[in-house]
PDB file of N, CA and C in Angstrom:
ATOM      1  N   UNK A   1       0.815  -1.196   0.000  1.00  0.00           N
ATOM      2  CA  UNK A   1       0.000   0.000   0.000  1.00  0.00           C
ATOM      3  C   UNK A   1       0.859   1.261   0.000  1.00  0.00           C
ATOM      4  N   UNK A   2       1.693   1.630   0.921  1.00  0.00           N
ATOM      5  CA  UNK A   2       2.913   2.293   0.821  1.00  0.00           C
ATOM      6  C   UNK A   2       3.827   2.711  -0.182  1.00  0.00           C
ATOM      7  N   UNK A   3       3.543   1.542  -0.791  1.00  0.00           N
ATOM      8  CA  UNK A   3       4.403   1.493  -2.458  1.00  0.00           C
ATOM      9  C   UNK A   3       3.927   2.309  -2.982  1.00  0.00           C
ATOM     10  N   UNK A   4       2.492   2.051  -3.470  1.00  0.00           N
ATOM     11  CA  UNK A   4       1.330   2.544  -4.515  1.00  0.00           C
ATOM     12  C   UNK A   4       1.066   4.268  -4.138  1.00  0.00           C
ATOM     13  N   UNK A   5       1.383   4.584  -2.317  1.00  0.00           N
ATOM     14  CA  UNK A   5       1.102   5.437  -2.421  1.00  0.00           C
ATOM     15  C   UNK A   5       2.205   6.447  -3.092  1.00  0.00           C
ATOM     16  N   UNK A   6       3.795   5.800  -2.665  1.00  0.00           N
ATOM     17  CA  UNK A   6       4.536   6.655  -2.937  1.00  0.00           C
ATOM     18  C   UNK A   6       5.216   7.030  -4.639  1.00  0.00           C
ATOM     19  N   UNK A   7       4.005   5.515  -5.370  1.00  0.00           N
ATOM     20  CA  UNK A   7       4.423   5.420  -6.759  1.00  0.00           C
ATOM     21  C   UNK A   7       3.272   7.048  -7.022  1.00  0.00           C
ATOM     22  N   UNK A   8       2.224   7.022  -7.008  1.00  0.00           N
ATOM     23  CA  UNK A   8       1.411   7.990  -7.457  1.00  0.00           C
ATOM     24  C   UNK A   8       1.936   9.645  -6.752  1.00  0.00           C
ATOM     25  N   UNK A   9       2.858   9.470  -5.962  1.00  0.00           N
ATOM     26  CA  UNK A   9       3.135  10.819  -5.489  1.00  0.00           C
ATOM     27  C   UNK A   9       4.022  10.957  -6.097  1.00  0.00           C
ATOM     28  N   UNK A  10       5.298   9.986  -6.745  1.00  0.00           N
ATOM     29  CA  UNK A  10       6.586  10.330  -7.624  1.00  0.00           C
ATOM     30  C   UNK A  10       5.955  10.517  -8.987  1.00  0.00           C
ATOM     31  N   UNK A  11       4.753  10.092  -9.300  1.00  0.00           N
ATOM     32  CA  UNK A  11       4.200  10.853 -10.769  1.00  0.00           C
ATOM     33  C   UNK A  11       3.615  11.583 -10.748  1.00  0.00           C
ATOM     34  N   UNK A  12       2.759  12.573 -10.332  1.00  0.00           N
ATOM     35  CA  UNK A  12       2.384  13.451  -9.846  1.00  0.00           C
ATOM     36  C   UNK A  12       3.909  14.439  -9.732  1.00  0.00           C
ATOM     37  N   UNK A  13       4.676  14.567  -9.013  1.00  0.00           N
ATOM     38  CA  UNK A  13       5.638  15.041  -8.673  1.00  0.00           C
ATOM     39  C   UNK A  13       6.470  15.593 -10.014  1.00  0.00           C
ATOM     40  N   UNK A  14       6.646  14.471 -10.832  1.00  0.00           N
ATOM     41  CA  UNK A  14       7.118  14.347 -12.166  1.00  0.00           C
ATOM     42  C   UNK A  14       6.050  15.201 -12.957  1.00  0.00           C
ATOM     43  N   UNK A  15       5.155  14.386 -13.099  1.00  0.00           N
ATOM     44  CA  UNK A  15       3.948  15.616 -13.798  1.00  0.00           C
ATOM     45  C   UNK A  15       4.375  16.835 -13.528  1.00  0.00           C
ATOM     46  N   UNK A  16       3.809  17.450 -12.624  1.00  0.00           N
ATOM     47  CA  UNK A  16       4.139  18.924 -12.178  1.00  0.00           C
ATOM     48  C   UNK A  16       5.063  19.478 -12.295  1.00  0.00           C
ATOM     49  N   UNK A  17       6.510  19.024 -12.641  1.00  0.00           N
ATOM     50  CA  UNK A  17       7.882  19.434 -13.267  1.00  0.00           C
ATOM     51  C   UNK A  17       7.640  19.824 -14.679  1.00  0.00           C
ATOM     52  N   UNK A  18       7.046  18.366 -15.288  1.00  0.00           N
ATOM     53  CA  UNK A  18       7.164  18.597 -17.138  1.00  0.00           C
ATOM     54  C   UNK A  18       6.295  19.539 -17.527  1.00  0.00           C
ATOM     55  N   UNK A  19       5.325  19.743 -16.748  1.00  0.00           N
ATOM     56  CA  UNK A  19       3.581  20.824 -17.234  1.00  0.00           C
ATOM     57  C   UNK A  19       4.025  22.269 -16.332  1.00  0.00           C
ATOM     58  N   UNK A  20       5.447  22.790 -15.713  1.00  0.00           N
ATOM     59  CA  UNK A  20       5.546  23.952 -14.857  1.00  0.00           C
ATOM     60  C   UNK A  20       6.460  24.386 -15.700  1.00  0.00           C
ATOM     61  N   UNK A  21       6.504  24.194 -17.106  1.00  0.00           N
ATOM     62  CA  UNK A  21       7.774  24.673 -17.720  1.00  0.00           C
ATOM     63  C   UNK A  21       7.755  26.205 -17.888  1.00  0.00           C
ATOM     64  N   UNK A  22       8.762  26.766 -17.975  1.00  0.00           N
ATOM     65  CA  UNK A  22       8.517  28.401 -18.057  1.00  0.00           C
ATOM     66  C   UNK A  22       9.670  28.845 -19.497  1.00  0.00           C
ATOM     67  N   UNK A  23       8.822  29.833 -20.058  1.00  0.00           N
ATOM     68  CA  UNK A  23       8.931  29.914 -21.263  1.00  0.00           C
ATOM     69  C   UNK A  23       9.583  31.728 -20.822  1.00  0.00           C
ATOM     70  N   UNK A  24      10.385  32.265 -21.837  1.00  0.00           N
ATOM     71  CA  UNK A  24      10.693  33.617 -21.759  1.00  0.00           C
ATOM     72  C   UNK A  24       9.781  34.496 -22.759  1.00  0.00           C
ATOM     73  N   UNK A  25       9.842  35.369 -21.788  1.00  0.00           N
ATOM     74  CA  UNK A  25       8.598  36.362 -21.907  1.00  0.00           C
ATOM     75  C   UNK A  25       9.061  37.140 -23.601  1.00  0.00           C
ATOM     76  N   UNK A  26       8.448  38.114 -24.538  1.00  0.00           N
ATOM     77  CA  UNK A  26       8.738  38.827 -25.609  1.00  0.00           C
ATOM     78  C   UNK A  26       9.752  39.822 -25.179  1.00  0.00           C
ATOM     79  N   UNK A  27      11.171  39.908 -25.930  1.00  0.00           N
ATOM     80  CA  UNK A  27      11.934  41.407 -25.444  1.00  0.00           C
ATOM     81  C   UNK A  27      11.234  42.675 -25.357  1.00  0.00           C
ATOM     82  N   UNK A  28      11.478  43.057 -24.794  1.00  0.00           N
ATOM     83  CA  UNK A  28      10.670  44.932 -24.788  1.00  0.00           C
ATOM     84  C   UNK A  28      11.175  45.669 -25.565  1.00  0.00           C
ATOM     85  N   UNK A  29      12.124  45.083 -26.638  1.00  0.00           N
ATOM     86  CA  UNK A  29      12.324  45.799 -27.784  1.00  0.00           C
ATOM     87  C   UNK A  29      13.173  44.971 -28.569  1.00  0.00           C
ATOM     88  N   UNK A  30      12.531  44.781 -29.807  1.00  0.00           N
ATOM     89  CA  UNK A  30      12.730  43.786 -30.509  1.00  0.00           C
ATOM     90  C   UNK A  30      13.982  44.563 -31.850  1.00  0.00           C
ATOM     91  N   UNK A  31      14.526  45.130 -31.429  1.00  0.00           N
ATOM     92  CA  UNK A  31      16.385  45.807 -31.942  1.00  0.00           C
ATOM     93  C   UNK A  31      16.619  46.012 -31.013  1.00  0.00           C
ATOM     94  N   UNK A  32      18.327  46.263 -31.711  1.00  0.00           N
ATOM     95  CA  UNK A  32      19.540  46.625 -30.591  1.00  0.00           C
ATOM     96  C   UNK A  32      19.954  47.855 -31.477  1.00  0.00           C
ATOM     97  N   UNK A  33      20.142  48.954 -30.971  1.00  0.00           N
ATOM     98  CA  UNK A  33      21.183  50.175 -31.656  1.00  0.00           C
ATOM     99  C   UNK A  33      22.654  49.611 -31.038  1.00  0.00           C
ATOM    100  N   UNK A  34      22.945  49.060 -30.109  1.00  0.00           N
ATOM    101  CA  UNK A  34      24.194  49.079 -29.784  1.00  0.00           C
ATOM    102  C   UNK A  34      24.903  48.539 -30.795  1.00  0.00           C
ATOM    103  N   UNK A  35      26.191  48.810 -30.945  1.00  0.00           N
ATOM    104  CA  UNK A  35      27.586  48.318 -31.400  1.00  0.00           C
ATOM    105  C   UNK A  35      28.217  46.691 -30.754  1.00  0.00           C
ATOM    106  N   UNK A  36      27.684  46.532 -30.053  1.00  0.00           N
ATOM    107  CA  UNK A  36      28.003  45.110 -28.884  1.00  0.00           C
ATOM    108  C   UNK A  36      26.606  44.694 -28.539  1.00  0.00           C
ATOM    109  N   UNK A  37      27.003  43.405 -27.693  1.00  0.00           N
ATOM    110  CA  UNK A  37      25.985  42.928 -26.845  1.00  0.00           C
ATOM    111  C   UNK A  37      26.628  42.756 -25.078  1.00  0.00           C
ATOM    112  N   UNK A  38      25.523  42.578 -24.879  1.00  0.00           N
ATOM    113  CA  UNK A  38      26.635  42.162 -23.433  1.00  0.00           C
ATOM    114  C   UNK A  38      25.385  40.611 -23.223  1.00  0.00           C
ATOM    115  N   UNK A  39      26.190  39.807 -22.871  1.00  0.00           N
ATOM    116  CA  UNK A  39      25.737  38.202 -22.723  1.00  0.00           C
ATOM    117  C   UNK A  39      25.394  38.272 -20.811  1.00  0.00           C
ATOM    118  N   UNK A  40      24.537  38.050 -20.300  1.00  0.00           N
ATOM    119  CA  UNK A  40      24.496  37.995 -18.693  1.00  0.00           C
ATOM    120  C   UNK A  40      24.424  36.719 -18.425  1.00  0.00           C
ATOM    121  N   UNK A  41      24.186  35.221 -19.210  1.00  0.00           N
ATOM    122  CA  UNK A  41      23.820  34.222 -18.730  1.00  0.00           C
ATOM    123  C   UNK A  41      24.206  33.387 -19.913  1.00  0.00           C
ATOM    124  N   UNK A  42      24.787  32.772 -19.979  1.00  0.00           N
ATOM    125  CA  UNK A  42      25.556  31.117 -20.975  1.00  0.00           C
ATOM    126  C   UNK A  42      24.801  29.857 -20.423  1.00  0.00           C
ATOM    127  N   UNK A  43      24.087  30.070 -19.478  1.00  0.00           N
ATOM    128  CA  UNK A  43      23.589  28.408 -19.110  1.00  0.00           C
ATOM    129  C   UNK A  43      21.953  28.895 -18.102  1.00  0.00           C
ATOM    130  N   UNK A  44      21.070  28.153 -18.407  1.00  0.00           N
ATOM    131  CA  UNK A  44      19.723  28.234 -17.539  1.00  0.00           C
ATOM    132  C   UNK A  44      20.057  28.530 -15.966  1.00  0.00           C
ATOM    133  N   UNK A  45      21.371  27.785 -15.886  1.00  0.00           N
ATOM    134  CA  UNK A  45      21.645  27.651 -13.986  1.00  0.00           C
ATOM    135  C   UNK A  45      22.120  28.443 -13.821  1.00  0.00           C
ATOM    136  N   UNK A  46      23.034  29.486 -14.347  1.00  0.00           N
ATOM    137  CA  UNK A  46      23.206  30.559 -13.831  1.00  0.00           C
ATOM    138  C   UNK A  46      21.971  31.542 -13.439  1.00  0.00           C
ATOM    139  N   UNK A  47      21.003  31.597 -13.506  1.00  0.00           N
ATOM    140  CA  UNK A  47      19.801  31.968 -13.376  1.00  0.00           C
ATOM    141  C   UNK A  47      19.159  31.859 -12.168  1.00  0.00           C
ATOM    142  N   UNK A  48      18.337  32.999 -11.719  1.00  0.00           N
ATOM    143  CA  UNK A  48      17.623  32.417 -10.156  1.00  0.00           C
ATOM    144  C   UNK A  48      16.477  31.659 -10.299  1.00  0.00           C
ATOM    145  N   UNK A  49      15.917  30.892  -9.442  1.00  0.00           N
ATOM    146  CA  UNK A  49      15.063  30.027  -9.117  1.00  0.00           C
ATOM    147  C   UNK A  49      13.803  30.639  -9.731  1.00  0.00           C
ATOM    148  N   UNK A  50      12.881  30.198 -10.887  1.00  0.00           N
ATOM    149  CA  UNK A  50      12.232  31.250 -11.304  1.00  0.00           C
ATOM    150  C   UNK A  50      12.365  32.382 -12.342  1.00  0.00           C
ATOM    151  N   UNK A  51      13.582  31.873 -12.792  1.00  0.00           N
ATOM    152  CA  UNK A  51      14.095  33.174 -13.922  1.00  0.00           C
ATOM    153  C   UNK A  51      14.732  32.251 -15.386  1.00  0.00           C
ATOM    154  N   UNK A  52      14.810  32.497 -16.365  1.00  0.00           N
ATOM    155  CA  UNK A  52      14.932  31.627 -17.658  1.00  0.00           C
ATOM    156  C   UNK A  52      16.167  32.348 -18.313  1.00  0.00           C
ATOM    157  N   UNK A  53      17.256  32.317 -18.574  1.00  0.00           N
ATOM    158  CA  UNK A  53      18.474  32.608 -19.766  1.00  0.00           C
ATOM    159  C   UNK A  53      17.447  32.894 -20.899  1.00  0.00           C
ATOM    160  N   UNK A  54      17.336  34.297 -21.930  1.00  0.00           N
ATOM    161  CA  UNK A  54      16.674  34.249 -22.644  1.00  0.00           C
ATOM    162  C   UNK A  54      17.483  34.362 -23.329  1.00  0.00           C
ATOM    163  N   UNK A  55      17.583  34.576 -24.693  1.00  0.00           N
ATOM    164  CA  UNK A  55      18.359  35.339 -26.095  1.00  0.00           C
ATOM    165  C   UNK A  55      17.350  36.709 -26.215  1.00  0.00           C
ATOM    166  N   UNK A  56      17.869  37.824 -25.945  1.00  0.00           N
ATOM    167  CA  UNK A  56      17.686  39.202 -26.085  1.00  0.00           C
ATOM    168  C   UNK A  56      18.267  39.903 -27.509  1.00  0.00           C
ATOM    169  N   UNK A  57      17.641  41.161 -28.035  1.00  0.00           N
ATOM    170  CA  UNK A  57      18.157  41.651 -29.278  1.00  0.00           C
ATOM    171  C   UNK A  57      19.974  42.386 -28.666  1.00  0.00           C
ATOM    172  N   UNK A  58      20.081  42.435 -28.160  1.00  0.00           N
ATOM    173  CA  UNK A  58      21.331  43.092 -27.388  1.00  0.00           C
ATOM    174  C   UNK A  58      21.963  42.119 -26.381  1.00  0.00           C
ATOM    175  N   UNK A  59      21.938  40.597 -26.360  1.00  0.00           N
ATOM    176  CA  UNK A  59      22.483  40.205 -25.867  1.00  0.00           C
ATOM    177  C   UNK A  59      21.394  38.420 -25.153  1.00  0.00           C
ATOM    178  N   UNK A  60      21.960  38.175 -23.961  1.00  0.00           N
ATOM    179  CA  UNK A  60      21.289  37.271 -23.371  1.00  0.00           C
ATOM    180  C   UNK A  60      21.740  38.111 -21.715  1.00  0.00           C
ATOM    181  N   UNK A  61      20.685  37.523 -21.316  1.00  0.00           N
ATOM    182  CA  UNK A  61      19.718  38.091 -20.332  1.00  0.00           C
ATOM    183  C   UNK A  61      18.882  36.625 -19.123  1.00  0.00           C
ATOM    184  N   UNK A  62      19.002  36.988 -17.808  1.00  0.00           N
ATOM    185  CA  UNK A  62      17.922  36.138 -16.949  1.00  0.00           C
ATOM    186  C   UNK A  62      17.184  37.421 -17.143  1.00  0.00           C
ATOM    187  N   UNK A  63      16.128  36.605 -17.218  1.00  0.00           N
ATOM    188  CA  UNK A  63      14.867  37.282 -17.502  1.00  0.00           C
ATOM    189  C   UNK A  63      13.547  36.095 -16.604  1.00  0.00           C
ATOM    190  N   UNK A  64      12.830  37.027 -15.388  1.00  0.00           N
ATOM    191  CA  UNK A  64      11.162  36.367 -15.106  1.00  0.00           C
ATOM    192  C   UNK A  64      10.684  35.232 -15.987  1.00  0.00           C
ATOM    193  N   UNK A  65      10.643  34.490 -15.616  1.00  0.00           N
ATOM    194  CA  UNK A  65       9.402  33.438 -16.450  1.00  0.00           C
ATOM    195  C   UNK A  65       8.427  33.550 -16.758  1.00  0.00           C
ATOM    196  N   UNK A  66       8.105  33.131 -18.050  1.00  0.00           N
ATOM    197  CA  UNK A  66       6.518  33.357 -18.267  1.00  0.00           C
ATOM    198  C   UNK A  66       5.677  31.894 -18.180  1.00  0.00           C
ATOM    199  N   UNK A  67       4.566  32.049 -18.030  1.00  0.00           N
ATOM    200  CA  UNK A  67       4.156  30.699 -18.616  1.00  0.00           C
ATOM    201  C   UNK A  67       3.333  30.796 -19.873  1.00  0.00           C
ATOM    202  N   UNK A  68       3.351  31.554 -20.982  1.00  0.00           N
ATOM    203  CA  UNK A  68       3.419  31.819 -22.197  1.00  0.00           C
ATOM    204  C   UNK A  68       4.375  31.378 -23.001  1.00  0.00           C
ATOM    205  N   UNK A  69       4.965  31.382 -24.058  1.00  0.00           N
ATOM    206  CA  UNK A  69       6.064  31.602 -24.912  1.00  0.00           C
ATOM    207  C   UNK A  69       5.952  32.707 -25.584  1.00  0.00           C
ATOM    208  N   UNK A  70       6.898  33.461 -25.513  1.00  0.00           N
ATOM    209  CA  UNK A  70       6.684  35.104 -26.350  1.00  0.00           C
ATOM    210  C   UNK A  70       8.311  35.421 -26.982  1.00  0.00           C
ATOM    211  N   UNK A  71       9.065  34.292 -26.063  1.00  0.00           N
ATOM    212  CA  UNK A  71      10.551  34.734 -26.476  1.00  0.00           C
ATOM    213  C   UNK A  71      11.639  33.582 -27.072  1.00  0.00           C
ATOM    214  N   UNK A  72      12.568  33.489 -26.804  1.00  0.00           N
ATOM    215  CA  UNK A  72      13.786  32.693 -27.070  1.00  0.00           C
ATOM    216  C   UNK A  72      14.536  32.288 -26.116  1.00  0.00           C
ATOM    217  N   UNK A  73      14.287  31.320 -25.553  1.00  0.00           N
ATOM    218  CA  UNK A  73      15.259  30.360 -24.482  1.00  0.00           C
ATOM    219  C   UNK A  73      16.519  30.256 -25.280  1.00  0.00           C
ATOM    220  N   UNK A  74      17.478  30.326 -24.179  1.00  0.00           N
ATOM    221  CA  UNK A  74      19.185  30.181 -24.795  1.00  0.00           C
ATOM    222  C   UNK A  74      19.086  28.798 -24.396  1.00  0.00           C
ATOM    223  N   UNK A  75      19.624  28.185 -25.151  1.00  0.00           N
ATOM    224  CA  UNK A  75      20.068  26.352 -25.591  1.00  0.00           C
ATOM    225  C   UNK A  75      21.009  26.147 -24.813  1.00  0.00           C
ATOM    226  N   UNK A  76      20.967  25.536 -23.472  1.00  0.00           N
ATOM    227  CA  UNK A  76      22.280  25.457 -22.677  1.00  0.00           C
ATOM    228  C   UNK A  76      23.081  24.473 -23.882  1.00  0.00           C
ATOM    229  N   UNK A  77      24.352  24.968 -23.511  1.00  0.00           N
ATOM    230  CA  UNK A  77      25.592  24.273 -24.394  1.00  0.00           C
ATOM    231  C   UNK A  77      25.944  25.086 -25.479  1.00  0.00           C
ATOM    232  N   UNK A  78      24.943  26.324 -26.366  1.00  0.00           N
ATOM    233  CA  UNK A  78      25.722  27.232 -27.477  1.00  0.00           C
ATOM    234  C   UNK A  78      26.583  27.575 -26.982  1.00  0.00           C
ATOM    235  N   UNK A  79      27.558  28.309 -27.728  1.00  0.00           N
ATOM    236  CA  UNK A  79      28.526  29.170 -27.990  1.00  0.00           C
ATOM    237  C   UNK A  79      28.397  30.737 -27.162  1.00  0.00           C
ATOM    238  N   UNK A  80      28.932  30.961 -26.400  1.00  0.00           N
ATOM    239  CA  UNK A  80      28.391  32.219 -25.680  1.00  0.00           C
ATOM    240  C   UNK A  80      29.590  32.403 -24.780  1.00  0.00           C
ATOM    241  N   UNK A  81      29.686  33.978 -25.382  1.00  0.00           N
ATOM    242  CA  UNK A  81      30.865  34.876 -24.405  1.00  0.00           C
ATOM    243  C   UNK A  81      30.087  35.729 -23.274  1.00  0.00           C
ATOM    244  N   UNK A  82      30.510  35.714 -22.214  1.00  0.00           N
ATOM    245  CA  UNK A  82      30.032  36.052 -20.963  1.00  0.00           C
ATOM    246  C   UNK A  82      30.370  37.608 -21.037  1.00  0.00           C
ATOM    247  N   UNK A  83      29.475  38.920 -20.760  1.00  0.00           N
ATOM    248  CA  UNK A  83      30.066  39.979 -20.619  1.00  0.00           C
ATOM    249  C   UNK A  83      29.728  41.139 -22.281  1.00  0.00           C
ATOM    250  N   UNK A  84      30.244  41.961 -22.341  1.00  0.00           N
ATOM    251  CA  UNK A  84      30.305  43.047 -23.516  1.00  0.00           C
ATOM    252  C   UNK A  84      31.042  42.198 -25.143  1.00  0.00           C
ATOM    253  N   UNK A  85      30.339  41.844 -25.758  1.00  0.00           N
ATOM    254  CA  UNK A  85      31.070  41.426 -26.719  1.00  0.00           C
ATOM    255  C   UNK A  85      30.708  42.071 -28.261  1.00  0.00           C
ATOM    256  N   UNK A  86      31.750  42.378 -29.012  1.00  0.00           N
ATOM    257  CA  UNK A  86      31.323  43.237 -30.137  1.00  0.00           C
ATOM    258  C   UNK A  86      30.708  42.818 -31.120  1.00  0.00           C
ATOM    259  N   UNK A  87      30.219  43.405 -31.965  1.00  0.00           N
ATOM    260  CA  UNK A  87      29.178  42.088 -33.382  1.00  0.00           C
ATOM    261  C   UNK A  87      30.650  42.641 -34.256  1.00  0.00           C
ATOM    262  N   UNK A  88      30.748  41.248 -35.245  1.00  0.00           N
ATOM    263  CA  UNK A  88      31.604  40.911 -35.762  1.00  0.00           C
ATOM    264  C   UNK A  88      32.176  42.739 -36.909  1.00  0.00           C
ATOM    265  N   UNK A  89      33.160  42.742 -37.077  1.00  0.00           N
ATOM    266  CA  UNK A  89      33.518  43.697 -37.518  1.00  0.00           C
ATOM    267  C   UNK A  89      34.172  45.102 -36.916  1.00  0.00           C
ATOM    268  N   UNK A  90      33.511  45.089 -35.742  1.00  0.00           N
ATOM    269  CA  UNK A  90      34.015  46.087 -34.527  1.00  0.00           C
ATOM    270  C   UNK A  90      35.353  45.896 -34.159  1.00  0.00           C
ATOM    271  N   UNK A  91      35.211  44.359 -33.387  1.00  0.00           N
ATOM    272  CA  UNK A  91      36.193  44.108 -32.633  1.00  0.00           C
ATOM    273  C   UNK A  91      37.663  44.192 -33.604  1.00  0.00           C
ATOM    274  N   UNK A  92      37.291  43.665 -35.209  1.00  0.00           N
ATOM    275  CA  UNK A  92      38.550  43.312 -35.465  1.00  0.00           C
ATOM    276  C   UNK A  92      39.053  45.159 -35.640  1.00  0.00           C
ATOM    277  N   UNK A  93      38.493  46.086 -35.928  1.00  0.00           N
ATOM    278  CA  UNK A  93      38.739  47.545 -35.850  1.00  0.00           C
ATOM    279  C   UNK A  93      39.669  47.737 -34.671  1.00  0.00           C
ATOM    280  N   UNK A  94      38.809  47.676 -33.520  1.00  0.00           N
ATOM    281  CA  UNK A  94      39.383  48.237 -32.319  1.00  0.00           C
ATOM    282  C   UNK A  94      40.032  47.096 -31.704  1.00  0.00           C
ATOM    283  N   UNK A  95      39.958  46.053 -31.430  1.00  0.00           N
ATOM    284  CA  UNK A  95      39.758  44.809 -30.482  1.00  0.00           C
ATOM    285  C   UNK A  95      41.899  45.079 -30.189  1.00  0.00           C
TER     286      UNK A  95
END
């Protein structure tokens, strides 16, 4: 009995993980004028409890969760420089 109860509470449990997914909200401005980006987050876990790595027009960003989809989750594992980084052509100018 014990079993059964604790089998239906580990799915349930599971359920409520896969159906609480949180999606990133729309940027509040969909360009960048800047010359650079600045990257704030390379991986979901750098992120607080509640907050999603998005891809931003100026960069990546923790950004609030939505439970919508309006934006672009960053793919833990891309390619991503942490910090101010220039769009291609800048850097080799000044860099």
């Amino acid at each position: 009995m014990n079993s059964r109860i604790f089998g239906l509470f580990l799915l349930f449990a599971v359920a409520t993980c896969v159906l609480s997914e949180l999606y990133c909200p729309k940027p509040r401005d969909p360009n960048c004028n800047l010359g650079y980006k600045i990257n704030d987050c390379r991986s979901q876990a750098e992120c607080r409890t509640g907050d999603v790595c998005c891809v931003q027009p100026c960069g990546t960003a923790c950004r609030r969760g939505s439970d919508t989809a309006g934006g672009e989750k960053f793919v833990d594992g891309s390619e991503c420089q942490l910090g101010q980084v220039w769009k291609s052509g800048w850097y080799d100018i000044f860099g």
